[in-house]
C-alpha atoms as a PDB file:
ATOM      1  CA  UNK A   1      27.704  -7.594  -1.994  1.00  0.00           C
ATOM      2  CA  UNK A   2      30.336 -10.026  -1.091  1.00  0.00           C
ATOM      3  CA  UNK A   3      29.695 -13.378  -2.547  1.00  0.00           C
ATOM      4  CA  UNK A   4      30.920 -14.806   1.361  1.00  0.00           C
ATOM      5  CA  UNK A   5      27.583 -12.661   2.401  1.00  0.00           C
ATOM      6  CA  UNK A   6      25.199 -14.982   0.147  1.00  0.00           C
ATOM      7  CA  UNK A   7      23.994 -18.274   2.187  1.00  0.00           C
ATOM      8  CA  UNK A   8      25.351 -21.582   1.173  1.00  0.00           C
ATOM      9  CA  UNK A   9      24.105 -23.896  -1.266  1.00  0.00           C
ATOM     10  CA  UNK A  10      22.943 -25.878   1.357  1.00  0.00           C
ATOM     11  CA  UNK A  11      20.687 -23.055   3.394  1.00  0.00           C
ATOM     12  CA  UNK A  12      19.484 -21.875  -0.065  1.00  0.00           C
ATOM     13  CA  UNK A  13      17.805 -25.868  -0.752  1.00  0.00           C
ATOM     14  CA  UNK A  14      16.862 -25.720   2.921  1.00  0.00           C
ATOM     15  CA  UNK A  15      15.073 -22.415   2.330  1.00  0.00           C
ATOM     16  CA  UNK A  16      13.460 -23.250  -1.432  1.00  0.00           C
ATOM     17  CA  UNK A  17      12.329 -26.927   0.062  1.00  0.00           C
ATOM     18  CA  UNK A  18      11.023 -25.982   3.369  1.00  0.00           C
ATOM     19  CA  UNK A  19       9.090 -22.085   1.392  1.00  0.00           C
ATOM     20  CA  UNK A  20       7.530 -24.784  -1.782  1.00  0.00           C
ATOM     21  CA  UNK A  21       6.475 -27.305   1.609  1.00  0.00           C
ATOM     22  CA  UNK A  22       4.743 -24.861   3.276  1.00  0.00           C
ATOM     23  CA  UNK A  23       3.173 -22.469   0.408  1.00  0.00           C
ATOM     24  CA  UNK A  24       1.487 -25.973  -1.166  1.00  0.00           C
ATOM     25  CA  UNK A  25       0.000 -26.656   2.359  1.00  0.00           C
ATOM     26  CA  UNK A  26      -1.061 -23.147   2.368  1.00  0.00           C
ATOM     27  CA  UNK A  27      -2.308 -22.804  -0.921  1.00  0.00           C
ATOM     28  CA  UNK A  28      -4.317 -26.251  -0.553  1.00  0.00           C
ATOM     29  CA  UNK A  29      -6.269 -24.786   2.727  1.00  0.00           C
ATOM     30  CA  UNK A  30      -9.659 -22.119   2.295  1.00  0.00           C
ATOM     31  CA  UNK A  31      -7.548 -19.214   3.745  1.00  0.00           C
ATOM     32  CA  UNK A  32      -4.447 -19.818   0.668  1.00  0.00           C
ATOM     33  CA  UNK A  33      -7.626 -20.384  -2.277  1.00  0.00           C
ATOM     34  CA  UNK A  34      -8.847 -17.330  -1.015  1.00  0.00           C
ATOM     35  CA  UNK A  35      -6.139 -14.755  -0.672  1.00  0.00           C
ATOM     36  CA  UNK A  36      -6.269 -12.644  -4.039  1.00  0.00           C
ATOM     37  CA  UNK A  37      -2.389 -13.136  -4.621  1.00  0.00           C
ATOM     38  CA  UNK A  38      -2.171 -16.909  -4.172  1.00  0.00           C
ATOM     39  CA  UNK A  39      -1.251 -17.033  -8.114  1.00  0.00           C
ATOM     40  CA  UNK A  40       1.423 -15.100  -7.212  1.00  0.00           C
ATOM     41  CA  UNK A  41       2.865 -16.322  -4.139  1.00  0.00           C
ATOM     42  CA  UNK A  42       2.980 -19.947  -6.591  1.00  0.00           C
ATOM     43  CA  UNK A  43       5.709 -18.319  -8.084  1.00  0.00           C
ATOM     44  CA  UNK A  44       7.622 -17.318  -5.261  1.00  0.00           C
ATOM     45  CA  UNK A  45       9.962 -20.753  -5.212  1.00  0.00           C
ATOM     46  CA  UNK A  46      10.498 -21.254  -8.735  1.00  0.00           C
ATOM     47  CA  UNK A  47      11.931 -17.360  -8.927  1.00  0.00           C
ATOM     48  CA  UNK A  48      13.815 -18.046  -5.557  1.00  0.00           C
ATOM     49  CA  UNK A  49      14.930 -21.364  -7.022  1.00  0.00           C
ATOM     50  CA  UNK A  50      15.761 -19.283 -10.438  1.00  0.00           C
ATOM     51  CA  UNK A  51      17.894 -16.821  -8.911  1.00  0.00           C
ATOM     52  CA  UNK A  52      19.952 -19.599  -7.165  1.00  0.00           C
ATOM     53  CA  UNK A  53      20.712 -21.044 -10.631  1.00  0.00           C
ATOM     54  CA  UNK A  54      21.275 -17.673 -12.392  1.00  0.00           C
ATOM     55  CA  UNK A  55      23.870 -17.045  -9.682  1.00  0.00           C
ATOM     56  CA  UNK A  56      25.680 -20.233 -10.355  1.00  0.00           C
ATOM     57  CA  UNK A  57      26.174 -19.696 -13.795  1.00  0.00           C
ATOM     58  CA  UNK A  58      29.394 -18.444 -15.423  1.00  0.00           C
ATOM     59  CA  UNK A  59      27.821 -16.190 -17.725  1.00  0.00           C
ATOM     60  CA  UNK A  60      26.292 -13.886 -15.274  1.00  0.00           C
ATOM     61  CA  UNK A  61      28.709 -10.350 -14.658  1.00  0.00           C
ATOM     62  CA  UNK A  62      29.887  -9.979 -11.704  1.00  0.00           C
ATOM     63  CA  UNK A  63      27.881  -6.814 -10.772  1.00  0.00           C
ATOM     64  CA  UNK A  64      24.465  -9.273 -11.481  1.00  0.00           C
ATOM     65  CA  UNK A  65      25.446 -11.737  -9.697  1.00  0.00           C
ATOM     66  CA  UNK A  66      25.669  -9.478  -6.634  1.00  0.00           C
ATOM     67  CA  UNK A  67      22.751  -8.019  -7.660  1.00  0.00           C
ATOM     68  CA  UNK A  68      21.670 -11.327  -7.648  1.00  0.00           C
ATOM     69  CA  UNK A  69      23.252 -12.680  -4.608  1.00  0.00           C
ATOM     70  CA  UNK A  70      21.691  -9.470  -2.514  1.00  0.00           C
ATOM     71  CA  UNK A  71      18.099 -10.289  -3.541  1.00  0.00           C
ATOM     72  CA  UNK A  72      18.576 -13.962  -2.373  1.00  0.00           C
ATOM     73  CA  UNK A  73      19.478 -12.480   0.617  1.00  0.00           C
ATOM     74  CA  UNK A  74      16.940 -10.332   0.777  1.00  0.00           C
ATOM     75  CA  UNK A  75      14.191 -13.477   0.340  1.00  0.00           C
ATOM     76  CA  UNK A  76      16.146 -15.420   3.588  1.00  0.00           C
ATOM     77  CA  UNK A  77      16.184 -12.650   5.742  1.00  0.00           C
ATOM     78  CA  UNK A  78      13.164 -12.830   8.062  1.00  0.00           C
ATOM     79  CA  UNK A  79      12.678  -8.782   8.637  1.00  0.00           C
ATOM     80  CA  UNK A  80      12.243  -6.809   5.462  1.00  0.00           C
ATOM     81  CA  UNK A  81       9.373  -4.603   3.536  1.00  0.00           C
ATOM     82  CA  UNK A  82       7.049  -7.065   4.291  1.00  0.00           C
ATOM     83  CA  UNK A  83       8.001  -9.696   7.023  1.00  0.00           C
ATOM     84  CA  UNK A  84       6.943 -13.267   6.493  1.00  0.00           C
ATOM     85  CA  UNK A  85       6.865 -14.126  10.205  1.00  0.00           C
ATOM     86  CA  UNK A  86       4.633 -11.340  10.848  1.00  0.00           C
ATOM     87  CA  UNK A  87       2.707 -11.540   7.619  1.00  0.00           C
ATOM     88  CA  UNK A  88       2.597 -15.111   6.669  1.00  0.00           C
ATOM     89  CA  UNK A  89       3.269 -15.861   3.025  1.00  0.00           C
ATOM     90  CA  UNK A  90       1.963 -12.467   2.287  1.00  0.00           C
ATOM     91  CA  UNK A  91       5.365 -11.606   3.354  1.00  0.00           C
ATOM     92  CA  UNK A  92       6.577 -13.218   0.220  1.00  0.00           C
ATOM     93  CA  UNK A  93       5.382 -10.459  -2.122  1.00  0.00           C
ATOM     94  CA  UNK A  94       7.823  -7.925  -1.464  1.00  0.00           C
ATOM     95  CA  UNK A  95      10.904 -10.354  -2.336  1.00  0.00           C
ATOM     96  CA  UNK A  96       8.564 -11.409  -5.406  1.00  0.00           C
ATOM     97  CA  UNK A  97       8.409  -8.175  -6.551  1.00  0.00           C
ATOM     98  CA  UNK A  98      12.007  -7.184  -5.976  1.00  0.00           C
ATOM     99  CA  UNK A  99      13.118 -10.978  -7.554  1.00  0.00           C
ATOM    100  CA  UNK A 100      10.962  -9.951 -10.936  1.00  0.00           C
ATOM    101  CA  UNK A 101      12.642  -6.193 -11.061  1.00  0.00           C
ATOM    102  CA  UNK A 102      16.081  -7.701 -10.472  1.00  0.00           C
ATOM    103  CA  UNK A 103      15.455 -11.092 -13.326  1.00  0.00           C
ATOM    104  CA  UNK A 104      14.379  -7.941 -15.471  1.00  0.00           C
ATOM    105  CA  UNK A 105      17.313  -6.292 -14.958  1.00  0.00           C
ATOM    106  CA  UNK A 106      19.245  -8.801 -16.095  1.00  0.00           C
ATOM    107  CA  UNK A 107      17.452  -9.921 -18.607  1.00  0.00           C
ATOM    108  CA  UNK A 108      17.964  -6.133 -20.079  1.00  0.00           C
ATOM    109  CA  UNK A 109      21.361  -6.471 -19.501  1.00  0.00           C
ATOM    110  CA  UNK A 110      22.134 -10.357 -20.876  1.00  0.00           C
ATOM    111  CA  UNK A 111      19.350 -11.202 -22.961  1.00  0.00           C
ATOM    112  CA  UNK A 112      16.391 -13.988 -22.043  1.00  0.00           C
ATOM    113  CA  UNK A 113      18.176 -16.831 -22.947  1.00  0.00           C
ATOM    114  CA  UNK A 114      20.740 -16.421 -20.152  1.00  0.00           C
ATOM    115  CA  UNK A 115      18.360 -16.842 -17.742  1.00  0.00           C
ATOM    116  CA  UNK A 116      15.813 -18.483 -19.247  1.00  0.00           C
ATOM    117  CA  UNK A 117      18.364 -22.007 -18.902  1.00  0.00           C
ATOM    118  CA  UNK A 118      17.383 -21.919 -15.663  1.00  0.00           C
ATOM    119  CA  UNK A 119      13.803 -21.677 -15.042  1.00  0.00           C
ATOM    120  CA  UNK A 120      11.818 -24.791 -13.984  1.00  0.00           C
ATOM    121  CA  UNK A 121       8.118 -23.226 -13.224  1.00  0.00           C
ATOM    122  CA  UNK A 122       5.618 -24.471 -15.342  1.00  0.00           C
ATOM    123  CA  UNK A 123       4.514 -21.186 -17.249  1.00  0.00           C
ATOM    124  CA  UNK A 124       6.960 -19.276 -19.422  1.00  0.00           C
ATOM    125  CA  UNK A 125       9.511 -17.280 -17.356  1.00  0.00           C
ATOM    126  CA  UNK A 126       9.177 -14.324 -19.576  1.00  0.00           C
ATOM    127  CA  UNK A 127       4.972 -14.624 -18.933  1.00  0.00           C
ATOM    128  CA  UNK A 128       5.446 -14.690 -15.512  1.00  0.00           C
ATOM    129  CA  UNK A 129       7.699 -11.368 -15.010  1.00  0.00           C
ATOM    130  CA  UNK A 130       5.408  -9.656 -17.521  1.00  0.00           C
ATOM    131  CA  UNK A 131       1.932 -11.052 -15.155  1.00  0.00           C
ATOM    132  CA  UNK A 132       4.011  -9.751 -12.149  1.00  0.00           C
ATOM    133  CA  UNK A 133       5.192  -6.775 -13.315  1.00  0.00           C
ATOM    134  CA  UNK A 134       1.825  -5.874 -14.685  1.00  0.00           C
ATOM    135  CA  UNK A 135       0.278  -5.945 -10.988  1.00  0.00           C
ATOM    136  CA  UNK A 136       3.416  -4.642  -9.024  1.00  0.00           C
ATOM    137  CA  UNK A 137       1.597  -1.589  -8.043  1.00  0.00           C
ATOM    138  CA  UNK A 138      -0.913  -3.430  -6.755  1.00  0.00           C
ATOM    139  CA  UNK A 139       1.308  -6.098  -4.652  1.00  0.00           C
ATOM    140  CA  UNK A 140       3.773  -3.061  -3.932  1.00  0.00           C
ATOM    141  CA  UNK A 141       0.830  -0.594  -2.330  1.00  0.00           C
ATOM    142  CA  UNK A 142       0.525  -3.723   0.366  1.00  0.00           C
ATOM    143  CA  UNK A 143       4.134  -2.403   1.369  1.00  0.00           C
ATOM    144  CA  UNK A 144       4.058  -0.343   4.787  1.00  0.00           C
ATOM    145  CA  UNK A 145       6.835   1.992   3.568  1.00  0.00           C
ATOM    146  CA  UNK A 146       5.199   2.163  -0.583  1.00  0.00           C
ATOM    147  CA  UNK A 147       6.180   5.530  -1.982  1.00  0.00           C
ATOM    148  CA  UNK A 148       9.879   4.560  -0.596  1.00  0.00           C
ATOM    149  CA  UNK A 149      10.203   1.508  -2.613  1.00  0.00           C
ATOM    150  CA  UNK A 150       8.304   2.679  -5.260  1.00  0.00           C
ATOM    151  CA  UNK A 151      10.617   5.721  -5.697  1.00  0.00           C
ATOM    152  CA  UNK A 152      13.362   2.757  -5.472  1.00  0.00           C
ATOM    153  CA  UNK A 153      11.688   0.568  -8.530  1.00  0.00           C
ATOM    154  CA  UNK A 154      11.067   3.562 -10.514  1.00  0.00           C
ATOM    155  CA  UNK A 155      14.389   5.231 -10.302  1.00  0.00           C
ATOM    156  CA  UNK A 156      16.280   2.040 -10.977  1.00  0.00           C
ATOM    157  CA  UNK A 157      13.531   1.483 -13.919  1.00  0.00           C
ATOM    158  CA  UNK A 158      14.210   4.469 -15.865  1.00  0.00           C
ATOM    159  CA  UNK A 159      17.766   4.308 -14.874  1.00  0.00           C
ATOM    160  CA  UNK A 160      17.856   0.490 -16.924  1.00  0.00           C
ATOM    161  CA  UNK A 161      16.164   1.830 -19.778  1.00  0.00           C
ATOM    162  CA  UNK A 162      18.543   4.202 -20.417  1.00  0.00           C
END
């Protein structure tokens, strides 16, 4: 992806303020303390906020920061997998999902500490992925099109580990 593609700094603080606004409002009324992936969906602006930093920073390759670049995109765009306008903040999981594969893929690549600089959420980043990861098949069988993505995650998976 072409870094001209990726929003502007300013439309990525617009996006991170206005998602952490509303998911706090959501997650403070009966229907957000009840849905069964509100711990979750508190991650989802710390990792979008994450993969702004990561993007910034000099020490990320080229090929992860479009990596990088693409996902943010991915987490603006309002049709995906799982579309927030439709969906609500249930929407979210999707780009959570896809955020955690990508940080992991990086993290692989670069080691923890490179993106680890950049992490302001209040639990451990490395935690967090791990607690994600750990339940992706559950978040990802909410997906409409699952054994497409899945096929997706796993290829790329083994592909990493290589």
């Amino acid at each position: 992806m072409d870094t001209c593609q990726i929003p502007n700094e300013k439309k990525q603080r617009d996006f991170y303020h206005k998602l952490r606004t509303k998911l706090v409002t959501f997650l403070a009324s009966k229907t957000g303390r009840n849905n069964k992936f509100a711990d979750y969906l508190l991650f989802v602006p710390d990792v979008f906020h994450l993969l702004i930093k990561t993007l910034m920073d000099p020490a990320i390759d080229s090929k992860s920061r479009s990596l990088i670049g693409a996902t943010i995109a991915y987490f603006i765009f309002p049709m995906d997998f799982l579309p927030e306008g439709i969906l609500g903040f249930g929407g979210f999981l999707d780009d959570l999902v896809l955020a955690t594969f990508v940080v992991n893929t990086v993290i692989n690549k670069l080691g923890a500490e490179v993106i680890e600089k950049h992490w302001t959420g209040d639990a451990k980043l490395l935690d967090v992925l791990q607690k994600i990861a750990e339940t992706s098949d559950q978040i990802v069988s909410k997906i409409p099109v699952k054994s497409m993505f899945t096929q997706y995650i796993r290829h790329e998976s083994k592909g990493s580990n290589k």
